[in-house]
N, C-alpha and C. Protein backbone atom coordinates (compact mmCIF):
# COMPACT_ATOMS: atom_id res chain seq x y z
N UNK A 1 45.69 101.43 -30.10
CA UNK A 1 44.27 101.57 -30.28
C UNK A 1 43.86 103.00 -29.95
N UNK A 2 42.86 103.18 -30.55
CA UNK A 2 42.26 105.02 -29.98
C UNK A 2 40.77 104.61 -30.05
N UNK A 3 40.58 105.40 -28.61
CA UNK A 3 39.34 105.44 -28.03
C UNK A 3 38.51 106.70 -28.67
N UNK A 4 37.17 106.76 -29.46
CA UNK A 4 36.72 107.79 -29.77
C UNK A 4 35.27 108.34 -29.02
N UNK A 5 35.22 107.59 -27.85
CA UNK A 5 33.84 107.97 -27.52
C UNK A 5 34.14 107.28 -25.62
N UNK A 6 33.28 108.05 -25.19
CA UNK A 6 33.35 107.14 -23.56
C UNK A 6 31.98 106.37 -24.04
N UNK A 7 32.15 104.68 -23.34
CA UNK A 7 31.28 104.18 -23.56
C UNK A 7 29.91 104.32 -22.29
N UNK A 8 30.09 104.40 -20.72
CA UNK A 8 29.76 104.73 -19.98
C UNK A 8 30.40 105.26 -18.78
N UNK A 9 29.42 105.42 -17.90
CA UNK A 9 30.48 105.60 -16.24
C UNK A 9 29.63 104.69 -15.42
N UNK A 10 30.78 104.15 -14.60
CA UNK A 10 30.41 103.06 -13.53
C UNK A 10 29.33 103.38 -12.76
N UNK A 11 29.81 105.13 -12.14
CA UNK A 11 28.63 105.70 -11.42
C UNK A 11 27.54 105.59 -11.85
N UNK A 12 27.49 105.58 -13.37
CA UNK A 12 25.53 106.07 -13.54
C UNK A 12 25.30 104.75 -13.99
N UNK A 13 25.28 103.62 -13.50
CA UNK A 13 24.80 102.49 -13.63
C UNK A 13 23.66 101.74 -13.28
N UNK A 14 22.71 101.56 -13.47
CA UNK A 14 21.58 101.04 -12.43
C UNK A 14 22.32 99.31 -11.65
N UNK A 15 21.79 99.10 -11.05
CA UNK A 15 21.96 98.16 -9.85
C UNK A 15 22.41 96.72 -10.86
N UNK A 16 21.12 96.11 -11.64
CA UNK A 16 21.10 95.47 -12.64
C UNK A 16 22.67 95.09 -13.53
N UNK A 17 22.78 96.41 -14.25
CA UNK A 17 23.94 96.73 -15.33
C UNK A 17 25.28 96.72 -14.14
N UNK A 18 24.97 97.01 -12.88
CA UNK A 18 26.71 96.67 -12.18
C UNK A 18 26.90 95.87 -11.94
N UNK A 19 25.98 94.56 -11.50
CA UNK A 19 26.30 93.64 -11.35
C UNK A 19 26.84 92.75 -12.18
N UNK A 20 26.06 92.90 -13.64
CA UNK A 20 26.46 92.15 -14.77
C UNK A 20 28.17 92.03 -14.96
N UNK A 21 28.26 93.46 -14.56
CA UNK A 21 30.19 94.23 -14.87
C UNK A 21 30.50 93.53 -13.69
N UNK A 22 30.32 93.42 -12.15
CA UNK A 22 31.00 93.37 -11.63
C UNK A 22 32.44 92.48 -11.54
N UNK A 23 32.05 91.32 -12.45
CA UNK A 23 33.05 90.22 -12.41
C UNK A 23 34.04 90.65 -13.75
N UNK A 24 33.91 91.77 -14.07
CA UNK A 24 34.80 91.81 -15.13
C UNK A 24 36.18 92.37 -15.11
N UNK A 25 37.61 92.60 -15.08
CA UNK A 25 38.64 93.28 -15.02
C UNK A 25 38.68 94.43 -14.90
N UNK A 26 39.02 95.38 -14.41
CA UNK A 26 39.21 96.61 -14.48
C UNK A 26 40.69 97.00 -14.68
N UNK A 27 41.31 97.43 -15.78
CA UNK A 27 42.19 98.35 -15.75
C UNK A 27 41.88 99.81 -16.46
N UNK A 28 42.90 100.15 -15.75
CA UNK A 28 42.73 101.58 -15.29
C UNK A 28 43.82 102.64 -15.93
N UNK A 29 43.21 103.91 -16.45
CA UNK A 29 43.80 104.72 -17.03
C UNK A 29 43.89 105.70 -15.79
N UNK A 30 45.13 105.91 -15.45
CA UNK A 30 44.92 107.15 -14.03
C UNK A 30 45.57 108.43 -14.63
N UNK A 31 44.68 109.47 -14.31
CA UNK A 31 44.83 110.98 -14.43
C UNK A 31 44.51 111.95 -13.37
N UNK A 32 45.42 112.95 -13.31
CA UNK A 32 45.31 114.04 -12.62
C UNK A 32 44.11 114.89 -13.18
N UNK A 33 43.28 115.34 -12.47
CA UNK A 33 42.28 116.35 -12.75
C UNK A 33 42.73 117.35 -13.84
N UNK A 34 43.92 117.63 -13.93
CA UNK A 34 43.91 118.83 -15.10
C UNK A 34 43.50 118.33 -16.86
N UNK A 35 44.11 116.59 -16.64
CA UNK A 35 44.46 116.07 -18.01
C UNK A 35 42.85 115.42 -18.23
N UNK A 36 41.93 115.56 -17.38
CA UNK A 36 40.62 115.34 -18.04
C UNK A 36 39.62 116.26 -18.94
N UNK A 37 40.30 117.69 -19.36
CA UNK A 37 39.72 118.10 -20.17
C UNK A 37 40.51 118.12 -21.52
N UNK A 38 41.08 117.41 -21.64
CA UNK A 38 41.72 116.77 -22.58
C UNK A 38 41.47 115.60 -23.51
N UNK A 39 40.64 116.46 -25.26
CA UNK A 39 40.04 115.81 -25.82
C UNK A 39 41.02 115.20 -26.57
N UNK A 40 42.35 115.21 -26.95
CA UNK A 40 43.27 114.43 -27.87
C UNK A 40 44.66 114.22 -26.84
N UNK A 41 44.64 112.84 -26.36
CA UNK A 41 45.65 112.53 -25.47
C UNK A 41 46.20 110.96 -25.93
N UNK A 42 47.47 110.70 -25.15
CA UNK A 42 48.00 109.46 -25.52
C UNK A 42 48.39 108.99 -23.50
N UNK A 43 48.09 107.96 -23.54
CA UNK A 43 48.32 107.49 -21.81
C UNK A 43 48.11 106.12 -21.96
N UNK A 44 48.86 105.85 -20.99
CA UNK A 44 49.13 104.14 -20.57
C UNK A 44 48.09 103.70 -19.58
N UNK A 45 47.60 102.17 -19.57
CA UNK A 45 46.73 101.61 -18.55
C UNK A 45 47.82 101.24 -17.30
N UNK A 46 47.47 101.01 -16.46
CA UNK A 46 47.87 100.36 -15.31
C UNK A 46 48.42 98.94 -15.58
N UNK A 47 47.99 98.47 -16.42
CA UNK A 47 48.89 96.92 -17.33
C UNK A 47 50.07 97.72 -18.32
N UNK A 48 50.12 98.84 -18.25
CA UNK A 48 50.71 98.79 -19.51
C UNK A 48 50.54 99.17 -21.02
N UNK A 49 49.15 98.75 -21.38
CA UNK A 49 48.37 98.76 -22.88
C UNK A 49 48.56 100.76 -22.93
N UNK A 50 49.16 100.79 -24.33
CA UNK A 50 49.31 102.17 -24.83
C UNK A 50 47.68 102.36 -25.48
N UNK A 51 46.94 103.59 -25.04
CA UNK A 51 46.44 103.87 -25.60
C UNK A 51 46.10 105.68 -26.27
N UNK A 52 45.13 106.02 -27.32
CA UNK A 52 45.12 107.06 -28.03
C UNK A 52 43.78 107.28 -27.33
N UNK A 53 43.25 108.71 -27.19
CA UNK A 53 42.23 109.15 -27.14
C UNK A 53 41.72 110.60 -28.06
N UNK A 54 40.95 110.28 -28.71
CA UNK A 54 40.17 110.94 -29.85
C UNK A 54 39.21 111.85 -29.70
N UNK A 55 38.33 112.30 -28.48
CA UNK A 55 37.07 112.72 -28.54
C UNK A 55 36.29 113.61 -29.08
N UNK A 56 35.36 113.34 -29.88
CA UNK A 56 34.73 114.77 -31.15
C UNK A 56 34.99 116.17 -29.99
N UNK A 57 34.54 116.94 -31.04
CA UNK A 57 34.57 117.90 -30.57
C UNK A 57 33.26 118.55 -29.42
N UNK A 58 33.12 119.26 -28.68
CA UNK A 58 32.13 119.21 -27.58
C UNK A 58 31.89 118.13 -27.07
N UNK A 59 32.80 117.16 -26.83
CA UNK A 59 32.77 115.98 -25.52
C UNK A 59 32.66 117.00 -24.31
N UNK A 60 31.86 115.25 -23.90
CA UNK A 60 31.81 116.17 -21.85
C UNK A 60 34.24 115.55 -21.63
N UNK A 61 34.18 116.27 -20.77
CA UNK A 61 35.18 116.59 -19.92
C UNK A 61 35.49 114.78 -19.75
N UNK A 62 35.91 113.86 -19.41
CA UNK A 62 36.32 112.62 -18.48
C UNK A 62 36.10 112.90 -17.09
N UNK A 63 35.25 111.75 -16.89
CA UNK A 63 34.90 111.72 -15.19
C UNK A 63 35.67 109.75 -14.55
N UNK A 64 35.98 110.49 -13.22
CA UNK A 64 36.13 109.25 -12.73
C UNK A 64 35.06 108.29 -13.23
N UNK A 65 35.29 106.77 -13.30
CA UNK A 65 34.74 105.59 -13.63
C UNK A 65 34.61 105.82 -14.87
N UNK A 66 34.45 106.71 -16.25
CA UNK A 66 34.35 106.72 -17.78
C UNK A 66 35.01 104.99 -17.94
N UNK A 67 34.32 104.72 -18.74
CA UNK A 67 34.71 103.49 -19.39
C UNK A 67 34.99 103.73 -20.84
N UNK A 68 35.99 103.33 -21.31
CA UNK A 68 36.52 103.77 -22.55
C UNK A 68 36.75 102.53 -23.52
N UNK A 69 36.56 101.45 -22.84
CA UNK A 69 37.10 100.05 -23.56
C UNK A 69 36.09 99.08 -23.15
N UNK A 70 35.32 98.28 -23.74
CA UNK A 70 34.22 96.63 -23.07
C UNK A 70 34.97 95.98 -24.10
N UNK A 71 35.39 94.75 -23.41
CA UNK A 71 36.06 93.42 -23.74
C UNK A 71 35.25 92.23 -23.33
N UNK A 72 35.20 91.14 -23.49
CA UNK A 72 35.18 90.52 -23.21
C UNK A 72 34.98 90.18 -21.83
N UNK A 73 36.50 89.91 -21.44
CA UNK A 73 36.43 89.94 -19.51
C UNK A 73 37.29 91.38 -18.98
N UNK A 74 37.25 92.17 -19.62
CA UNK A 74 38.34 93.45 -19.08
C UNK A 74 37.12 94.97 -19.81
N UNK A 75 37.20 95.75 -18.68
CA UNK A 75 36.77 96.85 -18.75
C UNK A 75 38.36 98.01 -18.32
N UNK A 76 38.00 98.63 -19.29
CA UNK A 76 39.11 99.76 -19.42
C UNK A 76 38.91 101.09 -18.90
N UNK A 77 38.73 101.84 -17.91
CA UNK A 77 38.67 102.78 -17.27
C UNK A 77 38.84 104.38 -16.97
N UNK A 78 38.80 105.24 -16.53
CA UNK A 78 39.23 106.53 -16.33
C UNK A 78 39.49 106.33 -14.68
N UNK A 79 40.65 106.43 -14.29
CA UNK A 79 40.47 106.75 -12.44
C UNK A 79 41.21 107.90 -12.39
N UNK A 80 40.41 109.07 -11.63
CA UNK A 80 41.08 110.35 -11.43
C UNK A 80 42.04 110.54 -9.97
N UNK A 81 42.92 111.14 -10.45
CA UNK A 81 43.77 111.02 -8.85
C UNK A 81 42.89 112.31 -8.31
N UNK A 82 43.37 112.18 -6.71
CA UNK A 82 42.71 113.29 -5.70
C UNK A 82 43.07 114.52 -6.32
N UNK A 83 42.61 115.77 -5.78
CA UNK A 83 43.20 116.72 -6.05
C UNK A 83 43.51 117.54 -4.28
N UNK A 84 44.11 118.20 -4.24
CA UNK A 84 44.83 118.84 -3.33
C UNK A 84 43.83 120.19 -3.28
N UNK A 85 42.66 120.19 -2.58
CA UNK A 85 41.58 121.01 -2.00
C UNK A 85 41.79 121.73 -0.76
N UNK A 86 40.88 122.80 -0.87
CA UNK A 86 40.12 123.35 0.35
C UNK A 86 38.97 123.34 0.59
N UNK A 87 38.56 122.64 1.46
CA UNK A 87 36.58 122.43 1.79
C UNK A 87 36.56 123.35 2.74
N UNK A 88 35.58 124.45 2.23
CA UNK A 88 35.59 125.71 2.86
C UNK A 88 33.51 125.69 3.48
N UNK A 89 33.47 125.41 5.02
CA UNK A 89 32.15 125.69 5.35
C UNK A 89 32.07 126.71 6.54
N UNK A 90 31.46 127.56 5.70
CA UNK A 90 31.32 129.09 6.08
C UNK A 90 30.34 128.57 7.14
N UNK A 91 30.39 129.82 8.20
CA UNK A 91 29.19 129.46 9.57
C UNK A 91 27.89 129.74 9.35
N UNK A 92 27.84 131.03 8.17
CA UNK A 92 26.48 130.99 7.72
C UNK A 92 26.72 131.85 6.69
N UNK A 93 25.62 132.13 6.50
CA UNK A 93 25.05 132.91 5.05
C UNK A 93 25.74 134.25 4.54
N UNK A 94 25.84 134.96 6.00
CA UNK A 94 26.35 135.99 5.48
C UNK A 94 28.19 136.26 5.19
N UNK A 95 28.84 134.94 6.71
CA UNK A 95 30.28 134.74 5.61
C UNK A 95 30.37 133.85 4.47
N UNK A 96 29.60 132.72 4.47
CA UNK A 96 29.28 132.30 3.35
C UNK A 96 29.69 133.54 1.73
N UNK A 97 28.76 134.48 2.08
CA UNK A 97 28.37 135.25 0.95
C UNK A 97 29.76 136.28 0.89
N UNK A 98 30.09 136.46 2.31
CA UNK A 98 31.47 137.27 1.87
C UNK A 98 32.85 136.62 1.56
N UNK A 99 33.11 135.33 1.81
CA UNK A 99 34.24 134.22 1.20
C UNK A 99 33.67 134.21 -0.47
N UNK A 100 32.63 133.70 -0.54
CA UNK A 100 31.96 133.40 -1.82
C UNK A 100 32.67 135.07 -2.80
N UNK A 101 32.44 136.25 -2.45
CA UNK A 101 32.95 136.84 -2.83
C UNK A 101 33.83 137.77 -3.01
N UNK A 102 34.79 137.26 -1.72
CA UNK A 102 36.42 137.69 -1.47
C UNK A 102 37.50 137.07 -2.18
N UNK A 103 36.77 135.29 -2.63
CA UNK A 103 37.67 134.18 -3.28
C UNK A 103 37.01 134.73 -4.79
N UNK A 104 35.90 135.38 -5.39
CA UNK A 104 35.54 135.38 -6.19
C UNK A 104 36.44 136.59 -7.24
N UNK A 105 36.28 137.35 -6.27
CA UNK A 105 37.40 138.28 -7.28
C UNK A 105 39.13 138.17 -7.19
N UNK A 106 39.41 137.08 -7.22
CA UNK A 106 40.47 136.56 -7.23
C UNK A 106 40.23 135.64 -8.87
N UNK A 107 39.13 135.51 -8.65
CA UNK A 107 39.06 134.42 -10.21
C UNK A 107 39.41 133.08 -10.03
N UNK A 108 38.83 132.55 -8.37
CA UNK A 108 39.41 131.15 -8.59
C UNK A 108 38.28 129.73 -8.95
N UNK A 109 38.33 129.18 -9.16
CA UNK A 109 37.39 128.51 -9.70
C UNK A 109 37.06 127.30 -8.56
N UNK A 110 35.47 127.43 -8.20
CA UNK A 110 35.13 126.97 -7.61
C UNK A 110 34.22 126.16 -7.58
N UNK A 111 33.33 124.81 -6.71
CA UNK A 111 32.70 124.48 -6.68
C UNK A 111 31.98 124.13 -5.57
N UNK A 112 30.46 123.95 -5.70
CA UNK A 112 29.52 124.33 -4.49
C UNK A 112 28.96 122.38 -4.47
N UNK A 113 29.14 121.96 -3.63
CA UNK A 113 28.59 120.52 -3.66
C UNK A 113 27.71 121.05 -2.10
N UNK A 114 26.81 119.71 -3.11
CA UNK A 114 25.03 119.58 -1.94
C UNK A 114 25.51 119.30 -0.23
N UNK A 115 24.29 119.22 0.29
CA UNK A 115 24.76 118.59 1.46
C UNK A 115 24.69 117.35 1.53
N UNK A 116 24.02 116.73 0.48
CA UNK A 116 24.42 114.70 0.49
C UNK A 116 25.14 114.38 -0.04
N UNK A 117 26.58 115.73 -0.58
CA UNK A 117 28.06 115.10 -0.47
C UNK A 117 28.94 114.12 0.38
N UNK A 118 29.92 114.07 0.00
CA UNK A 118 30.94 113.46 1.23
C UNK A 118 30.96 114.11 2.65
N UNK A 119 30.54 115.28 2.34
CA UNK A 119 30.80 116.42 3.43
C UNK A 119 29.60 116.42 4.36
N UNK A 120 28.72 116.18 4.09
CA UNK A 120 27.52 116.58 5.07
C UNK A 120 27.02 117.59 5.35
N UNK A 121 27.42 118.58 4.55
CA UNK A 121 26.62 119.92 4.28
C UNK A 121 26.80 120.59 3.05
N UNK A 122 26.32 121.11 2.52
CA UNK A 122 27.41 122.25 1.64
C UNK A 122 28.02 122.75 1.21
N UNK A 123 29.22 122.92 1.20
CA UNK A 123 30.90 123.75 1.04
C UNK A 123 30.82 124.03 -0.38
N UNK A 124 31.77 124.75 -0.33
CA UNK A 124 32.60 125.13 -1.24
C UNK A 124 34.03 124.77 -1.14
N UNK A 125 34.45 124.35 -2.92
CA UNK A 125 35.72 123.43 -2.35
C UNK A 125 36.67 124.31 -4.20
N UNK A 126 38.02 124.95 -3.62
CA UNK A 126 38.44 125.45 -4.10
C UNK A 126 40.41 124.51 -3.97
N UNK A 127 40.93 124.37 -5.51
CA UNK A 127 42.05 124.12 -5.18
C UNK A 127 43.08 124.43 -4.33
N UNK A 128 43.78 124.13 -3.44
CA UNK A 128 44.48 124.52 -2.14
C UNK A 128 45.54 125.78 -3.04
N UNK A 129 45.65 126.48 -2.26
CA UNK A 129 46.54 127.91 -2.76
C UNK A 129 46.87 128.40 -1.31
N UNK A 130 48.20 128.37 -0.74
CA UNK A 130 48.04 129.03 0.57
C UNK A 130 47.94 130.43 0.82
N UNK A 131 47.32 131.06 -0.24
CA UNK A 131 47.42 132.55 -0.11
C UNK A 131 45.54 132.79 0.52
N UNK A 132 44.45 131.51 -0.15
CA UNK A 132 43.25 131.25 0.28
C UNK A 132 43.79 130.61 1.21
N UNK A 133 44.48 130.08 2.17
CA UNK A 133 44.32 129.22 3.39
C UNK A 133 44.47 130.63 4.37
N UNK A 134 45.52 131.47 3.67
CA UNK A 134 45.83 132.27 4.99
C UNK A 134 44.64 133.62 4.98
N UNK A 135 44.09 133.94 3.91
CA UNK A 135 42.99 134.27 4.02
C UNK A 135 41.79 133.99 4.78
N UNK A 136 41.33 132.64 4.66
CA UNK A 136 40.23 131.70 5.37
C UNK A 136 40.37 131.74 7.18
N UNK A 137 41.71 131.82 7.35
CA UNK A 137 42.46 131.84 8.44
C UNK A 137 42.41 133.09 8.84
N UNK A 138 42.63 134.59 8.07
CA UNK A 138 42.49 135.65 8.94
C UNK A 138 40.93 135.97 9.07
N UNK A 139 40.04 135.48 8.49
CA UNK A 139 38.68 135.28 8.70
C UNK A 139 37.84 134.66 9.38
N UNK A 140 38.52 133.93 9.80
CA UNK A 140 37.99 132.65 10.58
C UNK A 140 37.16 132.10 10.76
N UNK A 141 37.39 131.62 9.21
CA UNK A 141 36.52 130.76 8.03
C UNK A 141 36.77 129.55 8.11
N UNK A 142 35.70 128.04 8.84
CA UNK A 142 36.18 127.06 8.71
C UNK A 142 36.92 126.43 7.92
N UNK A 143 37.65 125.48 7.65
CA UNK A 143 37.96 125.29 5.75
C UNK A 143 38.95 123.80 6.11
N UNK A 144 38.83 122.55 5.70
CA UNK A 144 39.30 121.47 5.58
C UNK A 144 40.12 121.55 4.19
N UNK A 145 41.50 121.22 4.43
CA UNK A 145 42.42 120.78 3.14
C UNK A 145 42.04 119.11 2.99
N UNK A 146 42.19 118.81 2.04
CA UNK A 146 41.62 117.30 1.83
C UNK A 146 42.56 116.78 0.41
N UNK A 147 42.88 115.63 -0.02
CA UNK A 147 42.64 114.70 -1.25
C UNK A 147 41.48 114.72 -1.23
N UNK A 148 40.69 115.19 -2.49
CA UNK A 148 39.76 114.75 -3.19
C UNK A 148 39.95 114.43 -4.36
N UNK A 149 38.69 113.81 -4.83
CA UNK A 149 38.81 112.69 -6.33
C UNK A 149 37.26 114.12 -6.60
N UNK A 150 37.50 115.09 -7.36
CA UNK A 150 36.75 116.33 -7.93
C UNK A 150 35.52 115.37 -8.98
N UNK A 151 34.23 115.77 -8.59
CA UNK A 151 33.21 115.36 -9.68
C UNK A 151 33.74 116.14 -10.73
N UNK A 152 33.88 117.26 -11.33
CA UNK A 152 34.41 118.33 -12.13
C UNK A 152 35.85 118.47 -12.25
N UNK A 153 36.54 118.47 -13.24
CA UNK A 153 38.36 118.92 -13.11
C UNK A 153 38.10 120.78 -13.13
N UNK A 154 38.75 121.18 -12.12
CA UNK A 154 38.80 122.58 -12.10
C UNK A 154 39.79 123.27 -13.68
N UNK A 155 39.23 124.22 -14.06
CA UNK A 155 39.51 124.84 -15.23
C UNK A 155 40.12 125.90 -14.82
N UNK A 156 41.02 126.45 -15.74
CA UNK A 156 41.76 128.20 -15.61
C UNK A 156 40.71 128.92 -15.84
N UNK A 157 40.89 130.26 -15.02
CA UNK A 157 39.57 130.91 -14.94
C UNK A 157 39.80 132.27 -15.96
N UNK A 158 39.27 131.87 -16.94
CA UNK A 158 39.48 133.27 -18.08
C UNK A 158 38.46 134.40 -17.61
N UNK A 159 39.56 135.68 -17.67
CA UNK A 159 37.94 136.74 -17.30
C UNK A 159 39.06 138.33 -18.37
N UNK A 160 38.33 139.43 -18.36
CA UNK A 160 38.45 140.36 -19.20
C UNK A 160 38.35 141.60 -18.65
N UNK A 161 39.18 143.10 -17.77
CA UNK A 161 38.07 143.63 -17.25
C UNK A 161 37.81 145.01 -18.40
């Protein structure tokens, strides 16, 4: 079978519409963060079932919970594995602003989540590289390595000078 469209995500569900799902099957397509910007792929469910994926062109990216399949009693899934992070929370503004742009001209690709993240403040959370750990470290720049499950799959960072 080939999937040509995500039908929803679990996350953006109102209260109503999850409950309706809740009693329904879930299997699960599991991917590493890199293989979600990946609009023409072939991957197996967690049962087994081979499937194709199609997506026009300018699709959003695959996010954890994407639903790709409604059946009957089985919902078909996207689950993203963790990724291997650094949650980097600067003490304030002004190392903030100099990590922000010591990691920046390196070209690594980053992301800034709220403080009503997982985290409870702010950070910046950059793929683990121990060349940024030992950096963060001669700075003495807070910074948590973690599994995370990324709202965003981090991208290669194209630049030109």
């Amino acid at each position: 079978m080939i999937v040509e469209s995500v039908l929803f995500n679990l996350h953006d569900l109102d209260p109503e519409t999850a409950e309706e799902l809740k009693n329904l099957h879930r299997e699960k397509v599991v991917l590493p963060g890199a293989e979600l910007t990946k609009r023409i792929q072939r991957f197996s469910t967690d049962h087994g079932r081979e499937l194709g994926l199609r997506l026009p062109a300018g699709s959003s990216d695959l996010r954890d919970g994407d639903v790709l399949l409604r059946e009957e009693t089985n919902l078909v899934m996207v689950s993203v594995l963790p990724t291997d992070v650094l949650i980097i929370k600067p003490a304030d503004i002004g190392q903030a602003l100099f990590t922000a742009h010591s990691l920046g001209n390196r070209h690594l690709q980053a992301q800034f989540l709220e403080a009503d993240g997982d985290e409870g403040s702010a950070v910046m959370v950059v793929q683990y590289d121990h060349t940024v750990e030992s950096f963060l470290d001669a700075h003495g720049v807070t910074y948590e390595r973690k599994e995370r499950v990324m709202p965003v799959p981090f991208r290669h960072a194209e630049h030109t000078h």
